[in-house]
N, C-alpha and C. Protein backbone atom coordinates (compact mmCIF):
# COMPACT_ATOMS: atom_id res chain seq x y z
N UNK A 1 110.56 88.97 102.46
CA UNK A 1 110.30 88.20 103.67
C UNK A 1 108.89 88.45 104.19
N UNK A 2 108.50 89.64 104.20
CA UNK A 2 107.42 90.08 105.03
C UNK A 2 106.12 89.32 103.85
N UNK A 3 106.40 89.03 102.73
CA UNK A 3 105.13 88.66 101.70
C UNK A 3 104.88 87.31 102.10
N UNK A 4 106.14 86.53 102.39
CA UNK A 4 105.92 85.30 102.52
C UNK A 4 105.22 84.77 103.56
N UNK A 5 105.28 85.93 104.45
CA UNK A 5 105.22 85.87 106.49
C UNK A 5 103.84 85.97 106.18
N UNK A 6 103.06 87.25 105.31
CA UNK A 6 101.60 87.33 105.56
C UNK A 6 100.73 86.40 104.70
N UNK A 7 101.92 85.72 103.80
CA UNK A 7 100.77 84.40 103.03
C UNK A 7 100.91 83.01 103.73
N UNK A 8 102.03 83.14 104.71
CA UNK A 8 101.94 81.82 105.84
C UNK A 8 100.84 82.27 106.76
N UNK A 9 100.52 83.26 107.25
CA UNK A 9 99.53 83.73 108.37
C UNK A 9 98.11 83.48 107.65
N UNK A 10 98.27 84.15 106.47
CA UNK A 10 96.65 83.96 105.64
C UNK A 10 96.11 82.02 105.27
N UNK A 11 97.27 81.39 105.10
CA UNK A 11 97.35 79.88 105.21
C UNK A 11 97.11 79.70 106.43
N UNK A 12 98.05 79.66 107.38
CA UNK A 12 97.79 79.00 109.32
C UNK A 12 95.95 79.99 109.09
N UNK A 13 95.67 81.08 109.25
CA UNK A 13 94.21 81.60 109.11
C UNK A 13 93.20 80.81 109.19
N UNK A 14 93.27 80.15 107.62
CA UNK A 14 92.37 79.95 107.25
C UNK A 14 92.14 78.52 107.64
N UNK A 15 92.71 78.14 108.36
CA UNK A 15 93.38 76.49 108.96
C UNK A 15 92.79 76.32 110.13
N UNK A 16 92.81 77.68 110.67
CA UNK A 16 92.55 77.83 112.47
C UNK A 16 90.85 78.13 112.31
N UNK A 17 90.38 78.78 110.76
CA UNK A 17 88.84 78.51 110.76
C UNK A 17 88.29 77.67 110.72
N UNK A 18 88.94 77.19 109.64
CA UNK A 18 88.40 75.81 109.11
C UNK A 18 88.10 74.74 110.03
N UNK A 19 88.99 74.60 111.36
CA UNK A 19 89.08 73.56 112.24
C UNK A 19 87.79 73.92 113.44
N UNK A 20 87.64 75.08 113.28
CA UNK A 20 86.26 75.52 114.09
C UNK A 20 86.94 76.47 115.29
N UNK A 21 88.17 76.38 115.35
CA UNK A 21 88.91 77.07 116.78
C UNK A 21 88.74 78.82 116.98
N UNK A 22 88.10 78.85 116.44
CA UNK A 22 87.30 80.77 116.03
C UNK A 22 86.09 80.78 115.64
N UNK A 23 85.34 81.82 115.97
CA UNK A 23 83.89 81.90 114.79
C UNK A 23 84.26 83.46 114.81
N UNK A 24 84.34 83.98 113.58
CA UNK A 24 83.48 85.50 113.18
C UNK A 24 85.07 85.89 113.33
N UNK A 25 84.90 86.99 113.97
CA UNK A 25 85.99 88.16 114.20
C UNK A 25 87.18 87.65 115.19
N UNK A 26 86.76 86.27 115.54
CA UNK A 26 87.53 86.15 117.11
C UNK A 26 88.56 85.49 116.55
N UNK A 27 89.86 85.37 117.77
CA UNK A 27 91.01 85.11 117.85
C UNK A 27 91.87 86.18 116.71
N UNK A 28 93.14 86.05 117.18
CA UNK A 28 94.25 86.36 115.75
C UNK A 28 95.57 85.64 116.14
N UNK A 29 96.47 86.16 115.47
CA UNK A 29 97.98 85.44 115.05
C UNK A 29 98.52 86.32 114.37
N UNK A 30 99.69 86.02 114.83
CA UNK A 30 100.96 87.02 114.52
C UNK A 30 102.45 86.19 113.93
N UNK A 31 103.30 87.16 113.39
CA UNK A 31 104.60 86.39 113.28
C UNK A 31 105.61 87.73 113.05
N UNK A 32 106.30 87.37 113.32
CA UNK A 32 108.06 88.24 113.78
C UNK A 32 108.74 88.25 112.37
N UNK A 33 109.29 88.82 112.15
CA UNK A 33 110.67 89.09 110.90
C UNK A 33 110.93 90.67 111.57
N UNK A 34 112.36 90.15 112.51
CA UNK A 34 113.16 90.92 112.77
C UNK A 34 112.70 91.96 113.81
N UNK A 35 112.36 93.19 114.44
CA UNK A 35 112.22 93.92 114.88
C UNK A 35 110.59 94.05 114.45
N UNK A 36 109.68 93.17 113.90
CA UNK A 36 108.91 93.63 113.40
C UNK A 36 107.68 92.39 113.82
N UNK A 37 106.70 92.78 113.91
CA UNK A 37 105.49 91.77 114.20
C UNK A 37 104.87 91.99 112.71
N UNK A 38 103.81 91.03 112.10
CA UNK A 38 102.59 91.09 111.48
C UNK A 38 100.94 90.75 112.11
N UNK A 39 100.19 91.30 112.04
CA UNK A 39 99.04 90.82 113.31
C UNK A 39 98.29 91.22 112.31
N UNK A 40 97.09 90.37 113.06
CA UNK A 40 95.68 90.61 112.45
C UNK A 40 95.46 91.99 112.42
N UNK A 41 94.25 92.24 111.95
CA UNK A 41 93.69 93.44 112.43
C UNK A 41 92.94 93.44 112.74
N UNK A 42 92.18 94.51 113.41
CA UNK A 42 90.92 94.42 114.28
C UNK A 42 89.61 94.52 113.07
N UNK A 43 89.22 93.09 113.40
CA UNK A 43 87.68 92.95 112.49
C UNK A 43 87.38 92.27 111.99
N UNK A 44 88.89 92.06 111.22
CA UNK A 44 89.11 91.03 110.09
C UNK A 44 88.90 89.53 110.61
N UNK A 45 88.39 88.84 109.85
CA UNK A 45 88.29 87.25 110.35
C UNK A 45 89.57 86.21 109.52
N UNK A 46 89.98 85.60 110.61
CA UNK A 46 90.89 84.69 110.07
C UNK A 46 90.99 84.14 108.65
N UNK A 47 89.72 83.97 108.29
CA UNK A 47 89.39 83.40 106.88
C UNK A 47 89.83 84.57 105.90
N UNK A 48 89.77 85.20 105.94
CA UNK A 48 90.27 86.18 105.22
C UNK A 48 91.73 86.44 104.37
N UNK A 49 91.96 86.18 102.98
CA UNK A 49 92.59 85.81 102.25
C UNK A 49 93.78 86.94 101.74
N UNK A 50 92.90 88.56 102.27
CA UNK A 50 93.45 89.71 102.41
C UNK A 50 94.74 89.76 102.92
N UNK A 51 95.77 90.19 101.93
CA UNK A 51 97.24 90.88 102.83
C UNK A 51 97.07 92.00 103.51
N UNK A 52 96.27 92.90 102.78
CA UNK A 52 96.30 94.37 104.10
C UNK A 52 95.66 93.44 105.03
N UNK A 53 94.90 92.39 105.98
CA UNK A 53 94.58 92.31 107.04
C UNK A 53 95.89 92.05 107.92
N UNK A 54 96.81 92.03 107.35
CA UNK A 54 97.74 92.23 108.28
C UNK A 54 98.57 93.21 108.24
N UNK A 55 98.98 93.69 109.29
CA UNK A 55 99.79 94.93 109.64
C UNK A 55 100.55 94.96 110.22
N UNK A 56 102.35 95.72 110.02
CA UNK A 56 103.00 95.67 110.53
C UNK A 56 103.29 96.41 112.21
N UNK A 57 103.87 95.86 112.90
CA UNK A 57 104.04 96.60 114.60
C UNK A 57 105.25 96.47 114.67
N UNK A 58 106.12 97.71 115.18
CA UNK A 58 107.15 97.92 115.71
C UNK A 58 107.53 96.90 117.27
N UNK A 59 108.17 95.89 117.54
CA UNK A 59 107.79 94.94 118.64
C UNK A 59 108.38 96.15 119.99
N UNK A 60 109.25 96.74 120.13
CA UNK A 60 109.89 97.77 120.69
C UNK A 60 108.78 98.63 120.92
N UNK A 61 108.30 99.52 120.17
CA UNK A 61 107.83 100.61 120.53
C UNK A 61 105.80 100.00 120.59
N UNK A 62 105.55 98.93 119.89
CA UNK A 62 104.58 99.19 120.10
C UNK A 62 103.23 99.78 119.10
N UNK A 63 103.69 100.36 118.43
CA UNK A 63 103.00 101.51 117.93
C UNK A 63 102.84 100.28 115.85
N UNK A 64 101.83 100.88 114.94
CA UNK A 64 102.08 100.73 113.86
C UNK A 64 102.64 101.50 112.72
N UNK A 65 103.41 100.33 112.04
CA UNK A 65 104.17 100.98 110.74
C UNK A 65 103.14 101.63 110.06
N UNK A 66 102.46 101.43 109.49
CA UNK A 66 101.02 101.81 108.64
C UNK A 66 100.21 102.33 109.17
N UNK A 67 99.34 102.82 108.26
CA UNK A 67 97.99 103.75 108.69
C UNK A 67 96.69 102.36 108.23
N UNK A 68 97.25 101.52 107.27
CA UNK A 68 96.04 100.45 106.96
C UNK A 68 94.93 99.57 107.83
N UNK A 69 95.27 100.02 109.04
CA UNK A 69 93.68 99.58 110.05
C UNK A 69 94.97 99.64 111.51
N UNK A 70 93.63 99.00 112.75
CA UNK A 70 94.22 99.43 113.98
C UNK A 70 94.75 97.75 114.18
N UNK A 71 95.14 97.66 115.12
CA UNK A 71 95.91 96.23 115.29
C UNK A 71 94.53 95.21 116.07
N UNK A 72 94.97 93.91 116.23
CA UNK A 72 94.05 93.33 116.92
C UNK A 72 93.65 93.81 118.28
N UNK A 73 92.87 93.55 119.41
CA UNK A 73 92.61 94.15 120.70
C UNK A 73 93.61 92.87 121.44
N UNK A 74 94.19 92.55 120.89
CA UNK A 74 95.02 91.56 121.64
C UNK A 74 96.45 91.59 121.88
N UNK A 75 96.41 92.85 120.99
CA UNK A 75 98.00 93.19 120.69
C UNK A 75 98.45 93.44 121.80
N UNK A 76 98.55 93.75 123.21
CA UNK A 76 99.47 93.23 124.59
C UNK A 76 100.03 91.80 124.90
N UNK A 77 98.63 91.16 124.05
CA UNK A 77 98.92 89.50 124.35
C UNK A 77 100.36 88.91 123.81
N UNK A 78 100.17 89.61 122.42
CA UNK A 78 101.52 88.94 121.44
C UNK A 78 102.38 89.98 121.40
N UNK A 79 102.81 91.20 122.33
CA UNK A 79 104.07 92.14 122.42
C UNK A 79 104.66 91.23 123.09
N UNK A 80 103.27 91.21 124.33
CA UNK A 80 104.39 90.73 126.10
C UNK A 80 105.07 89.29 125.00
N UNK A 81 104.70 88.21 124.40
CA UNK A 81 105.22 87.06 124.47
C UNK A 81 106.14 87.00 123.57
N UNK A 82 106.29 88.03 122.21
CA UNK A 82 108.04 88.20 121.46
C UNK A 82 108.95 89.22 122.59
N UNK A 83 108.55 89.71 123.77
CA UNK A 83 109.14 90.33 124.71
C UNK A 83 110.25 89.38 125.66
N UNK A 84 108.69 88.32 125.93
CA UNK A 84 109.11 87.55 127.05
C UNK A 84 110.33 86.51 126.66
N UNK A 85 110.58 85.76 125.35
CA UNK A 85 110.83 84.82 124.65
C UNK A 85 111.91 85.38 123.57
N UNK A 86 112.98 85.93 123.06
CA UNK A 86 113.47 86.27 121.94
C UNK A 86 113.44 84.28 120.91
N UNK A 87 113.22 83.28 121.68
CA UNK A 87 112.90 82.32 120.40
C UNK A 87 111.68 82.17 119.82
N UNK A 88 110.16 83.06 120.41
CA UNK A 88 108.82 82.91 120.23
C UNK A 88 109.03 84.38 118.68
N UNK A 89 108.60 83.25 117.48
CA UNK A 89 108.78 83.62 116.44
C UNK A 89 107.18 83.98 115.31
N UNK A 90 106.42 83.38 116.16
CA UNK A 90 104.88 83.38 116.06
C UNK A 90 104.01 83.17 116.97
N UNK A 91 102.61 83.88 117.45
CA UNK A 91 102.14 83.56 118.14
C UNK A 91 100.19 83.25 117.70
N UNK A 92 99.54 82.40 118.46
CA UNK A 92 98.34 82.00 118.09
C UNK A 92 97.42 81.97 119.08
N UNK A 93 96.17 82.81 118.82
CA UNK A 93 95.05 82.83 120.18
C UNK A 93 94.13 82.53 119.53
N UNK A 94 93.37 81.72 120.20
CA UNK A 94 92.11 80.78 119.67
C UNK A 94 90.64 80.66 120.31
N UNK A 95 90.04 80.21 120.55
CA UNK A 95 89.22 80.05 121.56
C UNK A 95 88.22 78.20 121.23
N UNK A 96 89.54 77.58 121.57
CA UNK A 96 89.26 76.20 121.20
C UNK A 96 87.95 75.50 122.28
N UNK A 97 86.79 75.37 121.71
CA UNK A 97 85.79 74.45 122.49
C UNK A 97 86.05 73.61 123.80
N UNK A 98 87.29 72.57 123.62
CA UNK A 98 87.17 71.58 124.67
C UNK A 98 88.09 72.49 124.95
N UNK A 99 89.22 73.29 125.36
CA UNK A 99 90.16 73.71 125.97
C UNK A 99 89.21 74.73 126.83
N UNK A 100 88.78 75.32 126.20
CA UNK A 100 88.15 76.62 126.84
C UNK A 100 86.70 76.09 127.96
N UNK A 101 86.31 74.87 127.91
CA UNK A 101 85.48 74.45 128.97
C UNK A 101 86.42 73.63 129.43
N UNK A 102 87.65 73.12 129.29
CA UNK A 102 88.12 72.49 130.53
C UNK A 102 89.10 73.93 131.46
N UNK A 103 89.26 75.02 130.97
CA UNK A 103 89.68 76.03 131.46
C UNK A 103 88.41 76.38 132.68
N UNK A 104 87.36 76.64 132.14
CA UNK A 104 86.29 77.01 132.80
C UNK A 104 85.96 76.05 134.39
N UNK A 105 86.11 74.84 133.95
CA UNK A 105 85.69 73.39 135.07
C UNK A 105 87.66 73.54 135.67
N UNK A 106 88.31 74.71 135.11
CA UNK A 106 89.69 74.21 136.35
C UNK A 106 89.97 72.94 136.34
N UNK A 107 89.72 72.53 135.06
CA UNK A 107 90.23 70.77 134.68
C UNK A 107 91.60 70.83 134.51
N UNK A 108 92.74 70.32 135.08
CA UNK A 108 94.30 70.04 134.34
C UNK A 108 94.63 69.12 133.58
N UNK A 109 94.63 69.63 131.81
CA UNK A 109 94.99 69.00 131.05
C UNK A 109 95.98 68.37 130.76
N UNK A 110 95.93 66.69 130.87
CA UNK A 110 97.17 65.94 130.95
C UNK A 110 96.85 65.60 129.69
N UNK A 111 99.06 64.88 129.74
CA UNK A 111 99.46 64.41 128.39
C UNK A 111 98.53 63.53 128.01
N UNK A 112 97.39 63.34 127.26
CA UNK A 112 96.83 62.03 127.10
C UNK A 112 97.08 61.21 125.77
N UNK A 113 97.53 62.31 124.49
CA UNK A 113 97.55 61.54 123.10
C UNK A 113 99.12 61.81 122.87
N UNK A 114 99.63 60.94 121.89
CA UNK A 114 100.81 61.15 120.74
C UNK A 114 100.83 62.38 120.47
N UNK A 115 99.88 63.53 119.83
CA UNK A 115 100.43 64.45 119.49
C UNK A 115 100.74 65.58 121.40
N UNK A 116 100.27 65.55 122.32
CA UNK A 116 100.21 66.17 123.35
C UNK A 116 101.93 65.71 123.87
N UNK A 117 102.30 64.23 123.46
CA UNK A 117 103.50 64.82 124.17
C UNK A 117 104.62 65.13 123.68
N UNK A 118 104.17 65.34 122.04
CA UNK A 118 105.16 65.62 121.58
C UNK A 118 105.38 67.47 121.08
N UNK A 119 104.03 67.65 121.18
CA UNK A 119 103.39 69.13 121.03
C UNK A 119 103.50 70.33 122.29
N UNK A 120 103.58 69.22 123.47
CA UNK A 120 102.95 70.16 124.14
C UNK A 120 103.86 70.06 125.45
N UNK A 121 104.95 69.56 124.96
CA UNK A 121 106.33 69.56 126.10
C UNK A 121 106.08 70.62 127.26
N UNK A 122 106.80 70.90 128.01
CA UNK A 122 106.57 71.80 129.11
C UNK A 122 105.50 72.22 129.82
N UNK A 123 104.63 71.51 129.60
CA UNK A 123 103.30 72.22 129.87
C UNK A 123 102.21 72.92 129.66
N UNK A 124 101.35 72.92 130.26
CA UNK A 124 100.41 74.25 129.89
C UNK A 124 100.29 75.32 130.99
N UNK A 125 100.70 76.29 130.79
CA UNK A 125 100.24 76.96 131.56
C UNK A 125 98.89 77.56 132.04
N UNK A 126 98.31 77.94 133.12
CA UNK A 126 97.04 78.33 132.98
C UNK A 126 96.71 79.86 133.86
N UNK A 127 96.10 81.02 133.44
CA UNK A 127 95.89 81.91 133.85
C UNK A 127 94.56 82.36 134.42
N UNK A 128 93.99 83.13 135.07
CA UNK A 128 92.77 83.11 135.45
C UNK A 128 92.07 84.09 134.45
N UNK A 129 90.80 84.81 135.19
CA UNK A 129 89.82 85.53 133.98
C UNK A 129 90.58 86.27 134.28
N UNK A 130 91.02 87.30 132.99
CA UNK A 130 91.23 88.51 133.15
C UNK A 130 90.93 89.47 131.83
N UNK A 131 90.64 90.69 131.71
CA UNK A 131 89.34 90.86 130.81
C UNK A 131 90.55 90.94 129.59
N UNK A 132 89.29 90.81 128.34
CA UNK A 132 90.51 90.91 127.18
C UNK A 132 90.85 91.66 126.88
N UNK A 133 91.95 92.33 126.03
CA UNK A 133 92.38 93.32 125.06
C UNK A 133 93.81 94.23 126.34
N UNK A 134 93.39 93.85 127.57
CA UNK A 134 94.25 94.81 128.34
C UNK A 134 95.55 94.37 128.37
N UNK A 135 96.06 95.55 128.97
CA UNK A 135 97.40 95.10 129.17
C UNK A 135 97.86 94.46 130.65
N UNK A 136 96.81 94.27 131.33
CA UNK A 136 97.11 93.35 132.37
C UNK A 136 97.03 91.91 131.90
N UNK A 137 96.38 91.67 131.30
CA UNK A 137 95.82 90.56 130.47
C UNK A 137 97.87 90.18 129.35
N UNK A 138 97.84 91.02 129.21
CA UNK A 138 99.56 91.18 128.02
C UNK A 138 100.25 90.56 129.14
N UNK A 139 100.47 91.18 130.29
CA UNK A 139 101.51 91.33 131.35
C UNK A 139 101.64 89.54 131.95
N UNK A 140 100.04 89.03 132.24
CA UNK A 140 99.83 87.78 132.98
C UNK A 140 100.66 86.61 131.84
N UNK A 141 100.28 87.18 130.48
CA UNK A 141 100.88 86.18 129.41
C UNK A 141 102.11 85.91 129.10
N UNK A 142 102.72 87.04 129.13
CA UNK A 142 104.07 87.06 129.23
C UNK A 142 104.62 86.37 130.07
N UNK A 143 104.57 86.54 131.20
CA UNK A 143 104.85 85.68 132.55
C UNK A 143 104.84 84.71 132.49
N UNK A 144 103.46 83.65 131.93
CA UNK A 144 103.45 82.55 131.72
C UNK A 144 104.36 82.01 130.88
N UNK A 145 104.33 82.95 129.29
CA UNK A 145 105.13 82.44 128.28
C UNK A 145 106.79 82.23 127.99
N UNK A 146 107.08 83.18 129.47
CA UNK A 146 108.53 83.11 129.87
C UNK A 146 109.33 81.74 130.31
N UNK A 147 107.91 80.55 130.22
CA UNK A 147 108.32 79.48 130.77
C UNK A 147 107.28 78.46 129.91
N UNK A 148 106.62 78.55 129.51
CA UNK A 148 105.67 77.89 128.85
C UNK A 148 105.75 78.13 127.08
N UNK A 149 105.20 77.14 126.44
CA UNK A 149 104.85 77.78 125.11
C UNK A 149 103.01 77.42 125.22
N UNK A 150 102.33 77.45 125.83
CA UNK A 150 100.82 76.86 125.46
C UNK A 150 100.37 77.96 127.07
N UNK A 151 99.24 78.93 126.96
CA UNK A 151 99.05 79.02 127.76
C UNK A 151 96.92 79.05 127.73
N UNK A 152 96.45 78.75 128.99
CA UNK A 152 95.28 78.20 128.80
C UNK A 152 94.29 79.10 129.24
N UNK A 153 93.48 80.69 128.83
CA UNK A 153 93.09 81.57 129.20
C UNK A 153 91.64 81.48 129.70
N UNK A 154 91.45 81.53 130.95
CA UNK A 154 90.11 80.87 131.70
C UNK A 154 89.04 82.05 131.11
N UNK A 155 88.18 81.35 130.48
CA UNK A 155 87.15 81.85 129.76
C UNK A 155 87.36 82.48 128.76
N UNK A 156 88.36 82.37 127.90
CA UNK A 156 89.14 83.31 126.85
C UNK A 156 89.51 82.19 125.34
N UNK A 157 89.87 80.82 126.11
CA UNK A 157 90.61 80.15 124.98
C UNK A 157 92.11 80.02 125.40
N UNK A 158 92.68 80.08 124.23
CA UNK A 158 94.26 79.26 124.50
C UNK A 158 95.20 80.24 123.67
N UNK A 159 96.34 80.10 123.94
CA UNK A 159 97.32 81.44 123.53
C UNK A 159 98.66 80.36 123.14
N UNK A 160 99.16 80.07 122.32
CA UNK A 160 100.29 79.03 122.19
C UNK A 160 101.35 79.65 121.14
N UNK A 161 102.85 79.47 121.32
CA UNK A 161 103.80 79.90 120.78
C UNK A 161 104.75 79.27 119.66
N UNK A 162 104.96 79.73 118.64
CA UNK A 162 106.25 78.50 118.28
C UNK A 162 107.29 79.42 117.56
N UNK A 163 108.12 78.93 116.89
CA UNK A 163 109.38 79.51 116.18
C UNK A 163 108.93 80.28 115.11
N UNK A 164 107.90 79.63 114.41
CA UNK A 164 107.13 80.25 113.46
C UNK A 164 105.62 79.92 113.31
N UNK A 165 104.83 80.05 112.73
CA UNK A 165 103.18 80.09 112.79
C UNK A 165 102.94 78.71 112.53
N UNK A 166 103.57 77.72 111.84
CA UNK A 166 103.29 76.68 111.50
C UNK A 166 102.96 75.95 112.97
N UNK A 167 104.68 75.82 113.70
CA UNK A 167 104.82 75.06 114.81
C UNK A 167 103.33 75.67 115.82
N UNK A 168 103.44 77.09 116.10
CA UNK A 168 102.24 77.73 117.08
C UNK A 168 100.94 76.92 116.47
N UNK A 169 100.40 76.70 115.70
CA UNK A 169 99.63 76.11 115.56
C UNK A 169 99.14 74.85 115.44
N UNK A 170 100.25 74.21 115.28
CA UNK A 170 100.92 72.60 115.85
C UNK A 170 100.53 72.11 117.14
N UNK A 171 100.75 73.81 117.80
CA UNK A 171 100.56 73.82 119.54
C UNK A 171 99.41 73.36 119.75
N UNK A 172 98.42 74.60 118.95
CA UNK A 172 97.02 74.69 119.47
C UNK A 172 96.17 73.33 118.97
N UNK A 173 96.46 72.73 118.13
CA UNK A 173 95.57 71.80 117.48
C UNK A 173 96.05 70.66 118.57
N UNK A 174 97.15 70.11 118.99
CA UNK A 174 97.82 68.97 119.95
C UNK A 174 97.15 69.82 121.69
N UNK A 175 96.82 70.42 121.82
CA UNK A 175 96.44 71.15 122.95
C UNK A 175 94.83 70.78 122.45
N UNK A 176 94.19 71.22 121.97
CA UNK A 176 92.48 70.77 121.77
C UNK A 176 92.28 69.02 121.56
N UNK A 177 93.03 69.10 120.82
CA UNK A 177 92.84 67.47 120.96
C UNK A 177 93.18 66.47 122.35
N UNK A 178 94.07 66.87 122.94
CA UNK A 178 94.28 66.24 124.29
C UNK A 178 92.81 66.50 124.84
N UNK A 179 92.76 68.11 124.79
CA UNK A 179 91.18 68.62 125.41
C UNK A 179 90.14 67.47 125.15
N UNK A 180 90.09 67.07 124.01
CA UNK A 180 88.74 66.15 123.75
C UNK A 180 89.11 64.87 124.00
N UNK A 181 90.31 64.77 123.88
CA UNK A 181 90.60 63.14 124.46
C UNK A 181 90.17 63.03 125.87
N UNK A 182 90.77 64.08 126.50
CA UNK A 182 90.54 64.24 127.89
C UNK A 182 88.98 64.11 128.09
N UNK A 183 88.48 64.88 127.62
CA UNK A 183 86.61 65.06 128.13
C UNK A 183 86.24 63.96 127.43
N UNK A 184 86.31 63.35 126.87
CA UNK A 184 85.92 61.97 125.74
C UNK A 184 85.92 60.68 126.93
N UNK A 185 87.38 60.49 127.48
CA UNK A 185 87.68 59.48 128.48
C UNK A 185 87.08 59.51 129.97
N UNK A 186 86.73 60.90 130.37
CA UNK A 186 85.90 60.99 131.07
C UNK A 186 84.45 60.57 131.54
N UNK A 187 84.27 60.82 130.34
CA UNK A 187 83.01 60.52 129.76
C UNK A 187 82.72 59.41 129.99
N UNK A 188 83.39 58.69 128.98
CA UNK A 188 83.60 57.08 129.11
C UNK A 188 83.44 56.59 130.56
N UNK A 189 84.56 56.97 131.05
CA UNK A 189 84.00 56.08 132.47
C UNK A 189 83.06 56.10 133.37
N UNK A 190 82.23 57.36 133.21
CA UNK A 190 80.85 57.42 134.07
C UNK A 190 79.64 56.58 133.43
């Protein structure tokens, strides 16, 4: 199970580069089998084709199975939300262009395309700055994700959930694209 989990993550990866929603070291993604997370690791870039870049986490305690590197600095982000959620089966943080400046301008992203309302049911949630890697930062997400699957991190990017890595990233791509529909139509009318 766990081989299949880190060659779906190294696929969604290299998907979430490719589309531009990361540069370099930034963002990661995770996925669940059982009592157990897989997460980036700290350094590694999404593109990265490597199975050790992912590492197993105890979701309970916290801590890693392995000695093979340290976890992402985000790892509060994706405890609190397999905490908050027992159906959140993968999770995805990004730092998508149009999302992350309509976060910034306190823009509220409405349903505007086909994939937004079928992607992005319930909402988005939105959180304010709060610095990264902490666990206050874990705590605010959770909260959100207790009711949300998409949440919209002001000056950070976007944090979105699904059953497994496929759907979470389903999230994030129907969430940026509304983003540019949104700033696109704007546009337009001035």
């Amino acid at each position: 199970m766990s081989k299949k989990l880190i060659k779906d993550l190294i696929k969604i990866g290299r998907k979430i580069e490719d589309c531009g929603l990361v540069i370099g070291e930034g963002g990661n993604i995770s996925a669940k089998a059982g009592s157990v997370i897989y997460i980036k690791v700290r350094g590694a870039t999404l593109a990265s084709k490597k199975q050790a870049d992912y590492i197993p986490i105890d979701i309970k305690t916290g801590k890693p199975l392995c000695k093979n590197g340290v976890p992402s600095t985000e790892i509060h982000m994706h405890l609190a939300c397999y905490k908050a959620r027992k159906d959140v089966g993968a999770v995805v943080h990004t730092h998508p262009v149009f999302i992350t400046a309509l976060g910034i301008a306190a823009v509220r992203l409405e349903r505007v395309s086909y994939e937004a309302k079928i992607h992005l049911k319930g909402g988005i949630a939105r959180i304010p700055c709060i610095k990264p890697g902490t666990k206050e930062l874990g705590m605010a997400v959770g909260r959100a994700i207790a009711k949300h699957n998409i949440v919209m991190l002001k000056k950070h990017g976007l944090l979105t959930v699904g059953k497994n890595i496929k759907e979470a990233f389903l999230r994030t791509l129907a969430a940026e694209r509304a983003a540019m529909v949104y700033a696109y139509s704007k546009r337009a009318k001035t």
